[in-house]
N, C-alpha and C. Protein backbone atom coordinates (compact mmCIF):
# COMPACT_ATOMS: atom_id res chain seq x y z
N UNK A 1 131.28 88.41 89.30
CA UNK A 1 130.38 89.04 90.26
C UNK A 1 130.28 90.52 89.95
N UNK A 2 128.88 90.98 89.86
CA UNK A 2 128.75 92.90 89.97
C UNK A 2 129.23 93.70 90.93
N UNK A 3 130.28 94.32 90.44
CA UNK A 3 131.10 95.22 91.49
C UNK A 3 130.50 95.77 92.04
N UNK A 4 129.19 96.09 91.65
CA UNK A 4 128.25 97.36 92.28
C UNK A 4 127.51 96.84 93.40
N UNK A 5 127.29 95.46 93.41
CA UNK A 5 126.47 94.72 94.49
C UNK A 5 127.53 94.27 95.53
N UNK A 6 127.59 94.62 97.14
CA UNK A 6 127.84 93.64 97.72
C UNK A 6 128.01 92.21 97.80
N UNK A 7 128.79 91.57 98.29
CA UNK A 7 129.07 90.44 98.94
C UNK A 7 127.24 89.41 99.12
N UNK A 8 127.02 90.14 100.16
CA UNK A 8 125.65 89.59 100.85
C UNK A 8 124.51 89.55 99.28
N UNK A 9 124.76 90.99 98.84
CA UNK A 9 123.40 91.13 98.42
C UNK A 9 123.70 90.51 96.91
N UNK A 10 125.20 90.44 96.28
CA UNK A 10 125.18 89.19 95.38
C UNK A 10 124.80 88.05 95.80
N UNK A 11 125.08 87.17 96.71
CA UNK A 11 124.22 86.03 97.11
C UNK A 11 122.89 85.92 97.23
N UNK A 12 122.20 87.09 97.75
CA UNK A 12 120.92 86.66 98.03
C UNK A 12 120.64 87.00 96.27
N UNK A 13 121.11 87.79 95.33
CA UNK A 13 120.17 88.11 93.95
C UNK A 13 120.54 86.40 93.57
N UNK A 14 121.75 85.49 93.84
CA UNK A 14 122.30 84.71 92.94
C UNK A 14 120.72 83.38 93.73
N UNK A 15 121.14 83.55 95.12
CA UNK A 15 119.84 82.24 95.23
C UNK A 15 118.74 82.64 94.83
N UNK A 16 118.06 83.77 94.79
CA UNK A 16 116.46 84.28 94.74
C UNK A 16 116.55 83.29 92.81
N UNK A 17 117.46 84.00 91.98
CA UNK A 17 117.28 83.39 91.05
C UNK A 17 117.75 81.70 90.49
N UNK A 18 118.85 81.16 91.42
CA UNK A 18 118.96 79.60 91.54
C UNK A 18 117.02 79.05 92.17
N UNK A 19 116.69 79.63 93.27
CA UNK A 19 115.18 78.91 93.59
C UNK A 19 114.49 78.90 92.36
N UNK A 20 114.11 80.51 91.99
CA UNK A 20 113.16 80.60 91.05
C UNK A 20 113.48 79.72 90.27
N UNK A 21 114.77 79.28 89.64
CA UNK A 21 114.95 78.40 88.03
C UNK A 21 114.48 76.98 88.88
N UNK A 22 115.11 76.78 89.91
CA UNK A 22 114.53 75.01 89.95
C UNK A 22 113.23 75.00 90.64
N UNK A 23 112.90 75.88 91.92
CA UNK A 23 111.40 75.66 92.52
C UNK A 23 110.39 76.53 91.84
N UNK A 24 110.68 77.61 91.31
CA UNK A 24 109.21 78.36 90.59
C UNK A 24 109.13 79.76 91.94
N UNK A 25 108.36 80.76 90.73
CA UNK A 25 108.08 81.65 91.63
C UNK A 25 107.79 81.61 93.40
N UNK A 26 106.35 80.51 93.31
CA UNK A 26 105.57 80.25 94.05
C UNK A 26 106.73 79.76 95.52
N UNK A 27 107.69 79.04 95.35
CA UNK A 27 108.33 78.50 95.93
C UNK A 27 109.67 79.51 96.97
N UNK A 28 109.63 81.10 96.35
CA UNK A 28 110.21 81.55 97.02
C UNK A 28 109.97 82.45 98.01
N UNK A 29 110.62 81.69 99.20
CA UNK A 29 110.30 82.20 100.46
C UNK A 29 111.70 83.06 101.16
N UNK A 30 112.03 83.86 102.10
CA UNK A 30 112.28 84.65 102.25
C UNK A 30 113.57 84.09 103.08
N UNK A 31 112.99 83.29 104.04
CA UNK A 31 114.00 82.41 105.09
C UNK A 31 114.96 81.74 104.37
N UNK A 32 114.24 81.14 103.76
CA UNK A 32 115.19 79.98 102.66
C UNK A 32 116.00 80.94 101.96
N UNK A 33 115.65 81.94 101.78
CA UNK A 33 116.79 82.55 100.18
C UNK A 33 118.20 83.27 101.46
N UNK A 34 117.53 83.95 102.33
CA UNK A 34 118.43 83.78 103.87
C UNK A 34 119.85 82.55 104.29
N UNK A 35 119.06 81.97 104.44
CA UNK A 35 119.90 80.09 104.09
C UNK A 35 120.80 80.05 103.55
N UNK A 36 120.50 80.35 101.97
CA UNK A 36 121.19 79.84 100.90
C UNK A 36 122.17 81.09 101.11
N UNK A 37 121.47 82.18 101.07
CA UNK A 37 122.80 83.33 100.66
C UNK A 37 123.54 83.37 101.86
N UNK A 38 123.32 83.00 103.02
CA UNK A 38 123.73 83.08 104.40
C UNK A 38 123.98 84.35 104.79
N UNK A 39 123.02 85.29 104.74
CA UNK A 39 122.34 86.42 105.26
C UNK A 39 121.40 86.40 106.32
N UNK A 40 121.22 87.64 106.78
CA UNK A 40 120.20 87.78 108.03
C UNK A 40 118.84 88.04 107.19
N UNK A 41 117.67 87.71 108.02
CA UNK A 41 116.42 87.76 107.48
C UNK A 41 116.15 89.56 107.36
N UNK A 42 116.83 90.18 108.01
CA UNK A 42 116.73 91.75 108.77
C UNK A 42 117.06 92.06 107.51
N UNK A 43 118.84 91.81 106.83
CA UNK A 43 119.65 92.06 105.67
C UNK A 43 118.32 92.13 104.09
N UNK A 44 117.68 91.28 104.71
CA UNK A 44 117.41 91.19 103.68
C UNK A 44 115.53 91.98 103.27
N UNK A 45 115.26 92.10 104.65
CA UNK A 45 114.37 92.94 104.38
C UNK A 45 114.93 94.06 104.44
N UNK A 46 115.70 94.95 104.78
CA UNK A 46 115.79 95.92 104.69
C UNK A 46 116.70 96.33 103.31
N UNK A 47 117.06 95.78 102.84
CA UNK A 47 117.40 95.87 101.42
C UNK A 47 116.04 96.05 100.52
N UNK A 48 115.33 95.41 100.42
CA UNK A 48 114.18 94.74 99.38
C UNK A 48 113.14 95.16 100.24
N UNK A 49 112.31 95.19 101.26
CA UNK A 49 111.08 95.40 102.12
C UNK A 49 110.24 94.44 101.92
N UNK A 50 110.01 94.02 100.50
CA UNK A 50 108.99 92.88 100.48
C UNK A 50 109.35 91.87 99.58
N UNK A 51 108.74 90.58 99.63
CA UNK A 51 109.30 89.12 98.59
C UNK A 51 109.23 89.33 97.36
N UNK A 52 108.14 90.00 96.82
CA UNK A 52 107.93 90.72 95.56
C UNK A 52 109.37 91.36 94.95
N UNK A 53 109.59 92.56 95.70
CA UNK A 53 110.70 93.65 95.50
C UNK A 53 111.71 92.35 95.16
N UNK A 54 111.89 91.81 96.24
CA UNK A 54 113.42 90.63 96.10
C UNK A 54 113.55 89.93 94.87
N UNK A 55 112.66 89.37 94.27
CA UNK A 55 112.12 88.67 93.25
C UNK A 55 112.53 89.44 92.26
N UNK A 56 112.08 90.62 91.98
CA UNK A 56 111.93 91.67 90.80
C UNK A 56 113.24 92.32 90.61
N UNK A 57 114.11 92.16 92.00
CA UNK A 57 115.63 93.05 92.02
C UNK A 57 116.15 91.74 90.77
N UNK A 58 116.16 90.35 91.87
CA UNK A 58 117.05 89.08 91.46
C UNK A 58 116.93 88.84 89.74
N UNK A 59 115.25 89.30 88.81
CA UNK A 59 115.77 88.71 87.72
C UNK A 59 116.08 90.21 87.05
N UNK A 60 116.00 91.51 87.48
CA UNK A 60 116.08 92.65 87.03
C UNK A 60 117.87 92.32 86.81
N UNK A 61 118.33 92.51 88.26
CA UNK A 61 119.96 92.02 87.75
C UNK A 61 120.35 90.60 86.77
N UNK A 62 119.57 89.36 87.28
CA UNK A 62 120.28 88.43 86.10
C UNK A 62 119.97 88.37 84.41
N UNK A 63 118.80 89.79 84.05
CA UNK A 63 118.50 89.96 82.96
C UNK A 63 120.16 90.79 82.47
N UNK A 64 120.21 91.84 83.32
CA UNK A 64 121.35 92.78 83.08
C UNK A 64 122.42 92.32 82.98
N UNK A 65 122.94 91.21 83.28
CA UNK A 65 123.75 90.07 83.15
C UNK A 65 123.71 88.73 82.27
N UNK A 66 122.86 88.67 81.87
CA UNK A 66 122.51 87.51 80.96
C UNK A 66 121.82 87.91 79.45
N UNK A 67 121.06 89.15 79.39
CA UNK A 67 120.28 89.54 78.15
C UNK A 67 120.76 90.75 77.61
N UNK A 68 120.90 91.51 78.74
CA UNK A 68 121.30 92.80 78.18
C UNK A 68 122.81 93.32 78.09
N UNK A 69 123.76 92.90 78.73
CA UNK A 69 124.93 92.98 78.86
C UNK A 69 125.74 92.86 77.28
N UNK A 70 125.31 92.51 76.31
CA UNK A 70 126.59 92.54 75.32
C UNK A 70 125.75 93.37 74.06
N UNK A 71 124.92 94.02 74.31
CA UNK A 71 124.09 95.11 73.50
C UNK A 71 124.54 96.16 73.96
N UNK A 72 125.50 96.66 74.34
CA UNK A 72 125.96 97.96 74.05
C UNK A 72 127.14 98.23 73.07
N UNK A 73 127.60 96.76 72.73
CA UNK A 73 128.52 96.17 71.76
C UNK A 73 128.08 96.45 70.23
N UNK A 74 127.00 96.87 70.18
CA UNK A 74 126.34 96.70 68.94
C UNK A 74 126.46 97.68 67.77
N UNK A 75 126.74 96.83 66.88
CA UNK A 75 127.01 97.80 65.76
C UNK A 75 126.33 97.23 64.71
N UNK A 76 125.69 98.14 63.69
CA UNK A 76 125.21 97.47 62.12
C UNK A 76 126.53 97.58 61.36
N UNK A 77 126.39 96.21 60.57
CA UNK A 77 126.79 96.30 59.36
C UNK A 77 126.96 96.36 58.32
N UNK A 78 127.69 97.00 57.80
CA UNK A 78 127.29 97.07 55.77
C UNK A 78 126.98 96.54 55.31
N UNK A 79 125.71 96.89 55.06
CA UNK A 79 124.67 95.72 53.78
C UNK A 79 124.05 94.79 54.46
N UNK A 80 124.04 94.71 55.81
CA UNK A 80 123.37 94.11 56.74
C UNK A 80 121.71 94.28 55.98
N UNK A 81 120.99 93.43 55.97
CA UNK A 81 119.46 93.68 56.17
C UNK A 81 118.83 94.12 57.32
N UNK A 82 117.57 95.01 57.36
CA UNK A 82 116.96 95.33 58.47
C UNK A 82 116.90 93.69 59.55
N UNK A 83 116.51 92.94 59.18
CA UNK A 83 116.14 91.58 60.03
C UNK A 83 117.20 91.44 60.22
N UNK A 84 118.38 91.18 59.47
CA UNK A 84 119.39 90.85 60.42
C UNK A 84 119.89 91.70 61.21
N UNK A 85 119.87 93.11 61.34
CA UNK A 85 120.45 93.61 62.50
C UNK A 85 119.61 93.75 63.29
N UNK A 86 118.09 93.45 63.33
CA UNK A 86 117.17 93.49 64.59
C UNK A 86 117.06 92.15 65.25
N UNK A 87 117.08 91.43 64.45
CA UNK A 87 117.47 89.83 65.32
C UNK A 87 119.11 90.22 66.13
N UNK A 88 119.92 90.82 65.59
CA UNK A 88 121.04 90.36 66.30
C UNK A 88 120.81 90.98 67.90
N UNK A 89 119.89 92.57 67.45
CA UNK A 89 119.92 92.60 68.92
C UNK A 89 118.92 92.16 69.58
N UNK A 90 117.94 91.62 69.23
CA UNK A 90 116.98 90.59 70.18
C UNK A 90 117.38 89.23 70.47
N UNK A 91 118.17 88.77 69.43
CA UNK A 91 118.76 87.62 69.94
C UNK A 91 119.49 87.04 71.13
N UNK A 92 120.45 88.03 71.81
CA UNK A 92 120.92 88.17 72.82
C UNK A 92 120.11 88.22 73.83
N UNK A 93 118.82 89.01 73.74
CA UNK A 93 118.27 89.33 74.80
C UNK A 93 117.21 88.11 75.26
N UNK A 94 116.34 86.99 73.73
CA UNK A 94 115.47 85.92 74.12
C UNK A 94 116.18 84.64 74.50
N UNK A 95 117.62 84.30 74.00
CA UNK A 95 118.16 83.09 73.97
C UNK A 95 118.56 82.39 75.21
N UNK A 96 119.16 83.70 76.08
CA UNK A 96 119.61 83.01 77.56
C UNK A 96 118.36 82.56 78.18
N UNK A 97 116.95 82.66 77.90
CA UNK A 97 115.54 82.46 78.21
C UNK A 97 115.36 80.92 78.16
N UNK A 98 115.86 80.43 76.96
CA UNK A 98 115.54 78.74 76.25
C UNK A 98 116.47 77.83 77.19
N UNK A 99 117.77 78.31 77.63
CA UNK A 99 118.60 77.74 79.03
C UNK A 99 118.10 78.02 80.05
N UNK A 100 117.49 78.81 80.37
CA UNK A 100 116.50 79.13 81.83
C UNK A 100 115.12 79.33 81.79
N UNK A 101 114.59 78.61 81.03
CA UNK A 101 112.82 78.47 81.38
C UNK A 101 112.36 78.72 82.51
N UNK A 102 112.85 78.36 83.64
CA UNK A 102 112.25 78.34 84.89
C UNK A 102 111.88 79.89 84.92
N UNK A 103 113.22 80.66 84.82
CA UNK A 103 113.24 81.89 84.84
C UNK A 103 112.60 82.99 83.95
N UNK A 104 112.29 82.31 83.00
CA UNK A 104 111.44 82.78 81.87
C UNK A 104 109.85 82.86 82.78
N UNK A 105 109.38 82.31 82.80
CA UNK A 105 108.04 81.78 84.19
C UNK A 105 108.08 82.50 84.95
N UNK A 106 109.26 82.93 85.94
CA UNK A 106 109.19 83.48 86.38
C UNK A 106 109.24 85.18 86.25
N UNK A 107 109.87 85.66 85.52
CA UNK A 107 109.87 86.78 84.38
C UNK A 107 108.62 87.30 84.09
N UNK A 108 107.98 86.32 83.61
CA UNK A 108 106.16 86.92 83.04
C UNK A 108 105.27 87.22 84.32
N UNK A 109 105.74 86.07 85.50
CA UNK A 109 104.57 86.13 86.43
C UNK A 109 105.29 88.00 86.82
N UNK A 110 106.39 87.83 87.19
CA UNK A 110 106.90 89.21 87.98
C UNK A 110 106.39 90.34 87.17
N UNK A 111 106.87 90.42 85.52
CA UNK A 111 106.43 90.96 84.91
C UNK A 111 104.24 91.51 84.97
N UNK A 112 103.85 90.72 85.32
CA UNK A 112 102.30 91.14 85.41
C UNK A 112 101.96 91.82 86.63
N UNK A 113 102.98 91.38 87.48
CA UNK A 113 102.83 92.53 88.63
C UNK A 113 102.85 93.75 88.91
N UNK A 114 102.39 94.09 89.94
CA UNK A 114 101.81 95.57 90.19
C UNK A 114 103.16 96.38 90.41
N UNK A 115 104.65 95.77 90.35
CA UNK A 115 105.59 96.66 90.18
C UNK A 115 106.45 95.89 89.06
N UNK A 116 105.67 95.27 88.12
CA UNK A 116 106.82 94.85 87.17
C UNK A 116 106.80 95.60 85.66
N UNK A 117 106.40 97.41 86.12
CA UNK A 117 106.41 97.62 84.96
C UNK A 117 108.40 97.83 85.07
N UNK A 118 109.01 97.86 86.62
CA UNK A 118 110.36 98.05 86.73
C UNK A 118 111.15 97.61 85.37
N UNK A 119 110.59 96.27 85.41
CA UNK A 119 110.91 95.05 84.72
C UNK A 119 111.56 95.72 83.14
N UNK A 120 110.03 96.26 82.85
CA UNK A 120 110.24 96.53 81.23
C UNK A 120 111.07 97.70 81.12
N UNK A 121 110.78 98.70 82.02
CA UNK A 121 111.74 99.95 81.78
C UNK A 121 112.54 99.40 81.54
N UNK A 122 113.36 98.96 82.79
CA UNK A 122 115.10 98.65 82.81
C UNK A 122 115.22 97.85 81.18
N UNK A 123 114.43 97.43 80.82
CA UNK A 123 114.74 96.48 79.08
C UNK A 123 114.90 97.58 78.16
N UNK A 124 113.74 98.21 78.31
CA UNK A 124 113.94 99.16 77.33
C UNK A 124 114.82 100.31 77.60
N UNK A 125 115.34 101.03 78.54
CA UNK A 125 116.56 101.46 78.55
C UNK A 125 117.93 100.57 77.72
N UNK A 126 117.83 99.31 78.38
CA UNK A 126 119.06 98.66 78.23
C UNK A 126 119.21 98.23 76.02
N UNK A 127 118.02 98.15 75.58
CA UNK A 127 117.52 97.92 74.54
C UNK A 127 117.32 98.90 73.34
N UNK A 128 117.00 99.89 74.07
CA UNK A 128 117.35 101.33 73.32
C UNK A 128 118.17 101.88 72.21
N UNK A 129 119.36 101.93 73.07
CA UNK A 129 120.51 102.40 71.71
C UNK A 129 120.70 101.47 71.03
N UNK A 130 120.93 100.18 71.55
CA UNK A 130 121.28 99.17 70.04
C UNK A 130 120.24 98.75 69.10
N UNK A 131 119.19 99.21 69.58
CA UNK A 131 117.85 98.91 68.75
C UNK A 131 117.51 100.08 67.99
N UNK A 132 117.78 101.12 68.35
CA UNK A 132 118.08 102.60 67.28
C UNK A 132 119.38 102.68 66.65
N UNK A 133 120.13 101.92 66.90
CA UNK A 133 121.24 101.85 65.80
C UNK A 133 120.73 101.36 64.94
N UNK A 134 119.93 100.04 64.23
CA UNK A 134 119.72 99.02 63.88
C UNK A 134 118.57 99.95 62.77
N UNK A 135 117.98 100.72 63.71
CA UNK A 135 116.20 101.23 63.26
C UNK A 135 116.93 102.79 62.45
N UNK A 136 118.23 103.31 62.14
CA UNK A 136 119.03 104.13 62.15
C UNK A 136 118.22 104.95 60.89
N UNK A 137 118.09 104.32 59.67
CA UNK A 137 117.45 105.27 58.73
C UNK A 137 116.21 104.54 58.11
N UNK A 138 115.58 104.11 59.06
CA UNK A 138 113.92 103.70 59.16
C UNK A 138 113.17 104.77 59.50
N UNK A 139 111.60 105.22 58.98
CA UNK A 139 110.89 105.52 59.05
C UNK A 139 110.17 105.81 60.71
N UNK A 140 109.91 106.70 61.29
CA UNK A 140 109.72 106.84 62.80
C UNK A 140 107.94 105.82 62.61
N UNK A 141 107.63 105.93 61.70
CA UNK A 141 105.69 105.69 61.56
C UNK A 141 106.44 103.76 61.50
N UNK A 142 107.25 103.02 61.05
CA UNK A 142 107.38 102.14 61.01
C UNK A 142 107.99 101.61 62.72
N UNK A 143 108.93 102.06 62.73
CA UNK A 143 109.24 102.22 64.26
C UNK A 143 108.31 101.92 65.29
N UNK A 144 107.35 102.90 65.37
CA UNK A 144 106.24 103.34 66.23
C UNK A 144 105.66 101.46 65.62
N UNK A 145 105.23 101.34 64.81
CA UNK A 145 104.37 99.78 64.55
C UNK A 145 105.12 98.92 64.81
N UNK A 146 106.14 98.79 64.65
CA UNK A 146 106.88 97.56 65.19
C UNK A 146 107.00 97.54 66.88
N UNK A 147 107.45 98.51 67.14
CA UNK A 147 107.77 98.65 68.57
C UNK A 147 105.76 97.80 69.47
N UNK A 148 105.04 98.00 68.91
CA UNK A 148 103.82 97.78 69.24
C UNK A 148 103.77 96.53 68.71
N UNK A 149 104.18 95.84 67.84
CA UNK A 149 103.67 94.17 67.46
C UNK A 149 104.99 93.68 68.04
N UNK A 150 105.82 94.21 68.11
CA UNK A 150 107.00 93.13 69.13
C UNK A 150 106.57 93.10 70.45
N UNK A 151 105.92 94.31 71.41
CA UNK A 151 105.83 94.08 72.48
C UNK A 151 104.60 93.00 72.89
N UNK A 152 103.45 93.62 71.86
CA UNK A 152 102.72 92.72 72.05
C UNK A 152 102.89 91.24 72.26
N UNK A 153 103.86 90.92 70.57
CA UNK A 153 103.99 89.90 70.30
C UNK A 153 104.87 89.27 71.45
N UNK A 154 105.66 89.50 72.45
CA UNK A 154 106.74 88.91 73.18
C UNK A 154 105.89 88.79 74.19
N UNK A 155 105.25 89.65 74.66
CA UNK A 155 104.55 89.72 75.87
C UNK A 155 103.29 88.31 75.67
N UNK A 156 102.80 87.93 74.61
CA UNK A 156 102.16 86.83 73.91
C UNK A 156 102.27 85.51 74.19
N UNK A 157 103.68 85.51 73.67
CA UNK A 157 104.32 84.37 73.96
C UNK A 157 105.06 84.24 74.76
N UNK A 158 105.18 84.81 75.99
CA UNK A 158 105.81 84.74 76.97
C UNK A 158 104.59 84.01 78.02
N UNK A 159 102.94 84.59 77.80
CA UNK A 159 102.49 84.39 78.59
C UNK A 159 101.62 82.83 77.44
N UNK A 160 102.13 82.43 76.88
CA UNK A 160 101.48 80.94 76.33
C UNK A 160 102.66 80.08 76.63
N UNK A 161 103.69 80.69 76.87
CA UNK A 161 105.03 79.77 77.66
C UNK A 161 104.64 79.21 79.17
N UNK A 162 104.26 80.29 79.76
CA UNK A 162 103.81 80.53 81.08
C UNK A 162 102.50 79.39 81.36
N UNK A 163 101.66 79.36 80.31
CA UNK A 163 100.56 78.34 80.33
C UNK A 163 100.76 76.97 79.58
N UNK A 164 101.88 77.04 78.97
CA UNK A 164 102.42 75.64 78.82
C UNK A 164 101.86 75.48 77.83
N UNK A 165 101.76 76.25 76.52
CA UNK A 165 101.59 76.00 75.13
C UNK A 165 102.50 75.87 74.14
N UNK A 166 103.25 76.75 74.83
CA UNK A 166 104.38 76.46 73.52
C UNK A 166 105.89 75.93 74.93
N UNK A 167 106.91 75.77 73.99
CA UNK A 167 108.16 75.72 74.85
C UNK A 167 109.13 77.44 75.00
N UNK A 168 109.99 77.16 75.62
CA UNK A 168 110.70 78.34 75.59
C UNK A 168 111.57 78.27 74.37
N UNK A 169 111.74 77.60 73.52
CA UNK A 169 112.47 77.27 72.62
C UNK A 169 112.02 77.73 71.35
N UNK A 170 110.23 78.09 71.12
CA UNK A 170 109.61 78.59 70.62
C UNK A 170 109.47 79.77 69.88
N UNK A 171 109.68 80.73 71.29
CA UNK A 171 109.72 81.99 70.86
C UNK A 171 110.79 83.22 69.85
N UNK A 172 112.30 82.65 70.40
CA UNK A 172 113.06 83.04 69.28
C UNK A 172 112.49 82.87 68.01
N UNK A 173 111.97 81.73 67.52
CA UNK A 173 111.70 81.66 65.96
C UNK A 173 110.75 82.26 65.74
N UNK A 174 109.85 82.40 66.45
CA UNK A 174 108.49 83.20 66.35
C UNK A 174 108.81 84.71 66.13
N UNK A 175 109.46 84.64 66.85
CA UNK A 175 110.09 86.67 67.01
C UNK A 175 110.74 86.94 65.57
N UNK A 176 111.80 85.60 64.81
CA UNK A 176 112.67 85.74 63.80
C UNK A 176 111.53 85.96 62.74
N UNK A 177 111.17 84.79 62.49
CA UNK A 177 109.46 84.91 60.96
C UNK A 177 108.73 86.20 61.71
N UNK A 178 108.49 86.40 62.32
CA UNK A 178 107.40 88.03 62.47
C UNK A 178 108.33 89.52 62.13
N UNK A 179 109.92 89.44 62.91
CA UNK A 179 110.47 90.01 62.17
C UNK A 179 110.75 90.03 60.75
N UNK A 180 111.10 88.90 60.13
CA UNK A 180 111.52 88.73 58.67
C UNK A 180 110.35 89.49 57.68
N UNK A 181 108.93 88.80 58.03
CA UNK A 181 107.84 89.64 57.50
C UNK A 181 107.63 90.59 57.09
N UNK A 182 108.10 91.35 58.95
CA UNK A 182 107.51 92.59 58.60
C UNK A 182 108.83 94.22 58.16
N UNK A 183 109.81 93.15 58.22
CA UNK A 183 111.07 94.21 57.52
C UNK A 183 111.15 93.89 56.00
N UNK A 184 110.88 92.71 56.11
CA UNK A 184 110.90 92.49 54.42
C UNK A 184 109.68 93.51 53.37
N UNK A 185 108.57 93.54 54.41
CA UNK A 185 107.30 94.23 53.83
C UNK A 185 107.80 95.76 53.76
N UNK A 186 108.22 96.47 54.60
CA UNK A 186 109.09 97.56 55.05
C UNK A 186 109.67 97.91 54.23
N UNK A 187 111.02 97.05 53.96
CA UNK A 187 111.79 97.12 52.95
C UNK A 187 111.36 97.39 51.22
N UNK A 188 110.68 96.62 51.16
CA UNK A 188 109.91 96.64 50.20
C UNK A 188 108.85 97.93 49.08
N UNK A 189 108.34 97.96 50.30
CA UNK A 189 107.88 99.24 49.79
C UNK A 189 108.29 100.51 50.16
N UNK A 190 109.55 100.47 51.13
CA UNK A 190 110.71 101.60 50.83
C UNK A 190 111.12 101.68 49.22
N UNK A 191 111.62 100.45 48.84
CA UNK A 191 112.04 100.20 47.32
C UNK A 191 111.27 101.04 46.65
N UNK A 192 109.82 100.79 47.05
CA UNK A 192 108.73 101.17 45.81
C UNK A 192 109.14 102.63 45.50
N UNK A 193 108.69 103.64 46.72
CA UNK A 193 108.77 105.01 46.72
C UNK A 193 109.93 105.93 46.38
């Protein structure tokens, strides 16, 4: 349990995100997550103010706990390739996704919302240093392009997950071949110059 969260308000983040994985965004209601966490309806608006906020706290913390939590661990290693030390730290962060689809779904919808740019900050804070370790004596002009075809690209397939085109199981590999590509291309004509 997060030392930093209460009693109450660990329960209500732990049901908001137990509903979302088995009933879906759509399905969470305010009373019910009350219920489950066995909190007051009061507790819980006045924590959060609106269903939205509650929603956006619950996967903001189980990201910080499930994706981002062992990336501050991160170190490159000698002779490592660019792809492999940028998969290692995205890896952590897409995989707990393919065990929780539900939550993945729910992630994108929150994410498109009118306060889910929360969402991405808190990633990219949490994503930051171990992803500039990794990017350590890369090119800032390469940087800058990747940082723009990963977001794109995640944000992509997050929302063809969402519409039921691909699986959640999908996207890691998709992320791995687009990385491999485009560090190998990188790499490459680093060599040249």
């Amino acid at each position: 349990m997060d030392s930093a969260l209460g009693q109450g308000e660990q329960r209500i983040r732990q049901a908001v995100v137990e509903l979302l994985e088995v009933e879906g965004y759509d399905a969470i209601q305010v009373r019910e997550v009350a219920r489950q966490a066995r909190v007051s309806l009061t507790k819980i608006y006045k924590l959060y103010g609106t269903r939205d906020e509650l929603i956006l706290a619950a996967l903001d913390w189980w990201m910080a706990e499930n994706c981002y939590a062992k990336l501050s661990e991160h170190t490159v290693h000698p002779g490592e390739s660019l792809h492999v030390a940028l998969m290692r730290v995205l890896r952590p962060i897409f995989e707990p996704w393919e065990r929780h689809p539900g939550l993945l779904a729910a992630y994108f919808r929150a994410r498109a919302s009118a306060s889910g740019a929360t969402l991405m900050s808190h990633g990219i804070e949490a994503v930051f240093p171990a992803a500039m370790a990794a990017l350590e004596d890369v090119d800032i002009e390469f940087i800058q392009d990747l940082d723009a075809i990963l977001s794109s690209l995640v944000y992509g397939l997050m929302g063809r997950f969402a519409a039921g085109e691909i699986e959640a199981t999908d996207i890691v590999p998709a992320i791995d071949r687009t990385m491999f590509w485009l560090t190998s291309g990188y790499e490459a004509a680093r060599a040249q110059r």
